[in-house]
Protein backbone atom coordinates (compact mmCIF):
# COMPACT_ATOMS: atom_id res chain seq x y z
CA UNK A 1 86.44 127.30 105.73
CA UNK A 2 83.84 130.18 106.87
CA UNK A 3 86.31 132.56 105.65
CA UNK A 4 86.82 131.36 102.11
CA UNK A 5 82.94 130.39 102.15
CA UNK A 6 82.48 134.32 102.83
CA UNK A 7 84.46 135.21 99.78
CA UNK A 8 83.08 133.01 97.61
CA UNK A 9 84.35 129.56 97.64
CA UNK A 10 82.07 126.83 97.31
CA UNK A 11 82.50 123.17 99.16
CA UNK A 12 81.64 120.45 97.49
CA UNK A 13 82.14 117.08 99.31
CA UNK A 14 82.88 114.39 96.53
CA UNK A 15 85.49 111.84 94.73
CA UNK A 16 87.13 113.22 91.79
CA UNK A 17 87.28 109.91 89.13
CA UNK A 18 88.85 111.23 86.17
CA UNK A 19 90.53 114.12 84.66
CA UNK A 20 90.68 116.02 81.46
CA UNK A 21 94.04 118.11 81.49
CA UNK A 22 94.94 117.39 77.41
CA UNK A 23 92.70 120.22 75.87
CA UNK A 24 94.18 122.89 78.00
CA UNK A 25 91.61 125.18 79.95
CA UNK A 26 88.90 124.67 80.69
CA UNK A 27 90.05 121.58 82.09
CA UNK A 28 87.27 118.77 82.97
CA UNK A 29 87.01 117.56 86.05
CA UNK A 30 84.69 114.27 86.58
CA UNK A 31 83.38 113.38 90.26
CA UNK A 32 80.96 110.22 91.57
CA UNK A 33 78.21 112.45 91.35
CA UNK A 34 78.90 114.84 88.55
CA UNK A 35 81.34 116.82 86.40
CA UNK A 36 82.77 120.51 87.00
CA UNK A 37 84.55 122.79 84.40
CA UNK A 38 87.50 124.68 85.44
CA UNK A 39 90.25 127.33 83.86
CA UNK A 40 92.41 126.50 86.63
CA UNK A 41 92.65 123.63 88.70
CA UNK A 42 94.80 123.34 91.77
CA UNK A 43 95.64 119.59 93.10
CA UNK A 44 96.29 119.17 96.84
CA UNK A 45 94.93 115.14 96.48
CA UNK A 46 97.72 114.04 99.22
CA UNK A 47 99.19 110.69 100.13
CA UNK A 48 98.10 108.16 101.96
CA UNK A 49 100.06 106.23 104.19
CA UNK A 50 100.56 102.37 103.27
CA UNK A 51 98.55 99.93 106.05
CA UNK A 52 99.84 96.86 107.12
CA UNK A 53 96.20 95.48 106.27
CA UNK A 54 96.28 93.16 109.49
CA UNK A 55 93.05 92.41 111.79
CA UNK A 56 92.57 95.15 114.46
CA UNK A 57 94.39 97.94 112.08
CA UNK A 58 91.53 99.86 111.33
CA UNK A 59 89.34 99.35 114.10
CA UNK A 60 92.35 101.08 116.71
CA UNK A 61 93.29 103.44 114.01
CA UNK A 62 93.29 106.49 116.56
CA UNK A 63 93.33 104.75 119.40
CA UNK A 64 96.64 103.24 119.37
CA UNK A 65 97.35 102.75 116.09
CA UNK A 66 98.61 105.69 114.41
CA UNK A 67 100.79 107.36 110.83
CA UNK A 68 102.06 110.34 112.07
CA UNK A 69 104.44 110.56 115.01
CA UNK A 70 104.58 114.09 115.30
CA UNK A 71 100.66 114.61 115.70
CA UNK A 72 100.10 111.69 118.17
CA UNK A 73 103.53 111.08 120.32
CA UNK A 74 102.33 113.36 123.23
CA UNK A 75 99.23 110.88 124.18
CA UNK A 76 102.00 107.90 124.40
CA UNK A 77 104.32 109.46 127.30
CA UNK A 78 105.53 106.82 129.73
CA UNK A 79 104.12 104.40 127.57
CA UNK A 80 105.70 101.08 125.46
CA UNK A 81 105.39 101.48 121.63
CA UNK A 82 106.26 99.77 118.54
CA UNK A 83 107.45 101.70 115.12
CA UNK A 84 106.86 99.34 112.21
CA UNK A 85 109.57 99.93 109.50
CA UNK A 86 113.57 99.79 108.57
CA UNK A 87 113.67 103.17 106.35
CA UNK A 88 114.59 106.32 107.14
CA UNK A 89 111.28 107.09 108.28
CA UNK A 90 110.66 104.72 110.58
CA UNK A 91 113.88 105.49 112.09
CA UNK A 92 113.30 109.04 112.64
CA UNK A 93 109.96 108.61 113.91
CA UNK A 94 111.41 105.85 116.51
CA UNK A 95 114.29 108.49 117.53
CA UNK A 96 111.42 111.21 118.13
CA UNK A 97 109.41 109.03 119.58
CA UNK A 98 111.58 108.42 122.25
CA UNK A 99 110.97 111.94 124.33
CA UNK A 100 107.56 110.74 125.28
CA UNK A 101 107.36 106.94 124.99
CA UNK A 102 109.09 104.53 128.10
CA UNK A 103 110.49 102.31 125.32
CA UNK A 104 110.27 102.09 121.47
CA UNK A 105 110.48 98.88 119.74
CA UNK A 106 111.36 98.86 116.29
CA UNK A 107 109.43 95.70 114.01
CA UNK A 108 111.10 95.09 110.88
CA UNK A 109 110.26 92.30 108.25
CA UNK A 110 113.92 91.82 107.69
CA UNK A 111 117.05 91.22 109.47
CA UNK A 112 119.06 94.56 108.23
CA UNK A 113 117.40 97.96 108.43
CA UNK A 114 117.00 100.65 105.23
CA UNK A 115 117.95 103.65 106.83
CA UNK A 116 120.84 105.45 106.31
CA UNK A 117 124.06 104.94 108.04
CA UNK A 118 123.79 108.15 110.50
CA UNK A 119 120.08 107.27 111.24
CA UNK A 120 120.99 103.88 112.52
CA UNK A 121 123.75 105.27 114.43
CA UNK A 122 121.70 107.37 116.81
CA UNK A 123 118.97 104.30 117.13
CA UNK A 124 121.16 101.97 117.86
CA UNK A 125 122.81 104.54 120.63
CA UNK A 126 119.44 105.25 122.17
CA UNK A 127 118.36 103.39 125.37
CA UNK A 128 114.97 103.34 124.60
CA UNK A 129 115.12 101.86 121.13
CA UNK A 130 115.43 97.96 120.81
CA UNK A 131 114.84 95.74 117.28
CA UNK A 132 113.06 93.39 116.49
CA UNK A 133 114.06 91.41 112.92
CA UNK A 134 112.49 89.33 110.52
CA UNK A 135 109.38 89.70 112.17
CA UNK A 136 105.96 90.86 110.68
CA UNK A 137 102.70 92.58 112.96
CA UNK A 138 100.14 89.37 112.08
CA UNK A 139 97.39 91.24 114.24
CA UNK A 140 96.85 94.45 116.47
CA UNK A 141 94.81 93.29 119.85
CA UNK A 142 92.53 95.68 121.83
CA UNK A 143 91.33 95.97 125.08
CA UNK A 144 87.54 96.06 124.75
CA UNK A 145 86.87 97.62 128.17
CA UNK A 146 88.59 100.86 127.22
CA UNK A 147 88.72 100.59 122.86
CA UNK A 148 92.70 100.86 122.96
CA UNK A 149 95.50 99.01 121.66
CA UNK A 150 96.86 96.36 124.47
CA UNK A 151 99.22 93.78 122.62
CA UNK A 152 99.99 92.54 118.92
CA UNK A 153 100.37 89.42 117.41
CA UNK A 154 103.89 88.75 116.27
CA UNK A 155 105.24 86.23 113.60
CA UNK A 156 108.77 84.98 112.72
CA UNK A 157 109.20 85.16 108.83
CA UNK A 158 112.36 82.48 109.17
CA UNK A 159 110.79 80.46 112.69
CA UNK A 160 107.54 81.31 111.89
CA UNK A 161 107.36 81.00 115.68
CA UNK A 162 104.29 83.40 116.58
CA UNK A 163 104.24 85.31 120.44
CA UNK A 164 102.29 88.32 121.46
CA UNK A 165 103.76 91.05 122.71
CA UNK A 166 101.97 93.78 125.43
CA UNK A 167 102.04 97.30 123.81
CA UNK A 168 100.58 100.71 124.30
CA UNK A 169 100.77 102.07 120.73
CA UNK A 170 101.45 100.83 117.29
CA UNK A 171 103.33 103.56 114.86
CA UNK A 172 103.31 102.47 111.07
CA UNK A 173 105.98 104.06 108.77
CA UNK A 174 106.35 101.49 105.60
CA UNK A 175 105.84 103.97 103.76
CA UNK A 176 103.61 106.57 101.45
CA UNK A 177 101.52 106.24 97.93
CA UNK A 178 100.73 109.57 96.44
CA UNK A 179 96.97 109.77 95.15
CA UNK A 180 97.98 110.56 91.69
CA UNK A 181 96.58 107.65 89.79
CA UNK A 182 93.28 109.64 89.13
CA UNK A 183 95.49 111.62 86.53
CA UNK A 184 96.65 108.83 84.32
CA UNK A 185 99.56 110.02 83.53
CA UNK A 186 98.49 113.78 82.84
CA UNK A 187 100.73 115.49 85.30
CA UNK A 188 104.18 114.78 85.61
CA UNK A 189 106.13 112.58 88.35
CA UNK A 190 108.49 111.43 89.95
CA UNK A 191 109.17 107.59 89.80
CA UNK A 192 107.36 107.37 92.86
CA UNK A 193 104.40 109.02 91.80
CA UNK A 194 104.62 112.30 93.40
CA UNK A 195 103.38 115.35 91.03
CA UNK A 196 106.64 117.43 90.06
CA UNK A 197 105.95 121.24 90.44
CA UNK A 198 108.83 124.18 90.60
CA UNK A 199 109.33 126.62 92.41
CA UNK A 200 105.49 128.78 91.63
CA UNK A 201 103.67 125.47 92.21
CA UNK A 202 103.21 124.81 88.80
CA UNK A 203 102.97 121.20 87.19
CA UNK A 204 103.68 120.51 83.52
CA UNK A 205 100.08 121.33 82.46
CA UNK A 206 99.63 125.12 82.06
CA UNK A 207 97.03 126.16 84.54
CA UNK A 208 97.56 123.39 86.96
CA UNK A 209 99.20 123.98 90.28
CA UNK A 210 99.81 121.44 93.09
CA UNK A 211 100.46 121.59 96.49
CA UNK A 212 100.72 119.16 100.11
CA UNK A 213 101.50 115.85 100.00
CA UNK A 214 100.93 115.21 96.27
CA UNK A 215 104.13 116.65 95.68
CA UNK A 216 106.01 116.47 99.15
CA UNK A 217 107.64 113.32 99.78
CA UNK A 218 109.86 115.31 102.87
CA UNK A 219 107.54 117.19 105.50
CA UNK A 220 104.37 115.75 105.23
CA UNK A 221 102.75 118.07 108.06
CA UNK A 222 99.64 120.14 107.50
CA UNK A 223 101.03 123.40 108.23
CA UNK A 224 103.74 123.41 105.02
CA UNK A 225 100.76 121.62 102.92
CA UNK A 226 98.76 124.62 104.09
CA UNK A 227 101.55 126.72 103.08
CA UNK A 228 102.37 125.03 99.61
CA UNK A 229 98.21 124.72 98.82
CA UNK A 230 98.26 128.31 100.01
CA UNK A 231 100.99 129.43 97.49
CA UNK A 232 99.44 126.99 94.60
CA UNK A 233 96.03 129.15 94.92
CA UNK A 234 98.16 132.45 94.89
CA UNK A 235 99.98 131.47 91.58
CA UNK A 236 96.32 130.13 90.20
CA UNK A 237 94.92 133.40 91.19
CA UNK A 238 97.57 134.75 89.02
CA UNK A 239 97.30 132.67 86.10
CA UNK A 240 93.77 133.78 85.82
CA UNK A 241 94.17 137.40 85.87
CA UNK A 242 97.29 136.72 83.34
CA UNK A 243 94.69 134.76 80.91
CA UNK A 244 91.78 136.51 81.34
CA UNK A 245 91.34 137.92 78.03
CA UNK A 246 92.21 134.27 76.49
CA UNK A 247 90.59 131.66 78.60
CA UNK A 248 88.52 129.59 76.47
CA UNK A 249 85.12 130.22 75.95
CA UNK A 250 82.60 127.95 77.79
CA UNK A 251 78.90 127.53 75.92
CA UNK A 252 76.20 128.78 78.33
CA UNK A 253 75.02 125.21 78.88
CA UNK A 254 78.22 124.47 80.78
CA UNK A 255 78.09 127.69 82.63
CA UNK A 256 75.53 125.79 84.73
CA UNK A 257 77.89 123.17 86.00
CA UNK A 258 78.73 123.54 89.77
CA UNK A 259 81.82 125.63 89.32
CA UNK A 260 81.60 127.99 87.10
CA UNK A 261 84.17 129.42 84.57
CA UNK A 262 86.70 131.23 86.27
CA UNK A 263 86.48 129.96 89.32
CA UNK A 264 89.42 127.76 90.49
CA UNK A 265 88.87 124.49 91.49
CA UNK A 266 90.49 122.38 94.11
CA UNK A 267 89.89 118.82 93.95
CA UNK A 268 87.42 118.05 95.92
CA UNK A 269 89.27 114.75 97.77
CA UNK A 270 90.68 114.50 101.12
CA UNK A 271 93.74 114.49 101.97
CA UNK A 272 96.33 118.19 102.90
């Protein structure tokens, strides 16, 4: 951040609302707490990962309870965890999951997994994975003494027989919902809602680029969002120097607005 601060970005900490992409550049941009004008606009908005919205969720999120096996499997060797999910994702989580953790348990809401054929192969061959069907997480329970996960709360959808179960970590992979709603339909996607680009970045809007997790349904790590947001700028970058002589022409009252023309703009939300 002090790098691009010392070449001229600027940081502005806010909650993009709504869009303007159908008059072409300058595109409008509209925020909680104001508006911005942009001939470019590069969108690395993310996904966020779907909660199970249960009691104790939230409050262990990072201590326990966590979305991304890759970042947080280390702090779980020698320890008993549980992988909520039957998709591929869940699956391959579990399977990596299993060179630190003492045991994986697998919680799935019904009795036959997602995942493809090969995927359930090498679970079921692995020692440390076991299943657990037709069962749902009802709530995560925490030790208060040290703020970490220590159990959950499990319920039978067929019994509905409820039992608690003594766990380290809970690992949540039902699943991803790109923040593209913002754009209404604007930019292109998939039927899952993920921003289609090729191969420069580019989205169906001319001037728009996208990069991270809007797009990327596969990887979902922050060094190839870096990479794709990185590329996205480069090809904005581009675009500007391309239209420079054809931009529209913004009135001086709007040259006051927090970006200013011919500046590019990346939304302003969390996420890659």
């Amino acid at each position: 951040q002090a790098q691009a601060e010392r070449f001229g970005a600027k940081f502005d900490y806010d909650l993009v609302t709504e869009v303007d992409f159908t008059s072409g550049s300058p595109f409008r941009i509209k925020t909680q707490n104001g508006e911005y004008l942009a001939d470019s606009v590069v969108v690395t908005i993310g996904a966020s990962p779907r909660k199970l919205n249960v009691p104790g969720e939230a409050e262990f999120t990072g201590r326990g309870v966590s979305y991304c096996a890759t970042c947080d499997g280390w702090f779980f060797r020698n320890k008993d965890i549980i992988v909520v999910g039957g998709g591929d994702s869940a699956l391959q989580e579990a399977i990596f999951l299993t060179r630190f953790a003492s045991s994986v348990t697998v919680v799935h809401r019904r009795d036959t997994l997602r995942a493809s054929t090969s995927l359930q192969s090498r679970a079921f061959a692995n020692d440390k994975i076991s299943f657990i069907y037709d069962t749902v997480i009802d709530e995560i329970l925490g030790n208060p003494e040290i703020g970490a996960v220590r159990a959950v709360r499990l319920r039978n959808l067929k019994t509905s027989e409820v039992s608690e179960k003594p766990i380290d970590g809970v690992f949540i992979f039902i699943g991803y919902d790109p923040n593209s709603k913002v754009f209404n339909g604007q930019l292109k996607t998939d039927a899952a809602g993920y921003v289609i680009v090729d191969n420069h970045m580019r989205t169906n809007v001319d001037g728009v680029f996208a990069g991270g997790e809007i797009h990327d349904d596969i990887f979902r790590q922050a060094i190839t969002a870096a990479g794709q947001g990185c590329a996205a700028a480069l090809m904005a970058i581009n675009w500007l120097g391309e239209h420079a002589d054809s931009l529209q022409v913004i009135e001086d009252e709007q040259r006051d607005a927090p970006i200013a023309s011919g500046k590019t703009l990346a939304e302003a939300v969390s996420g890659d």
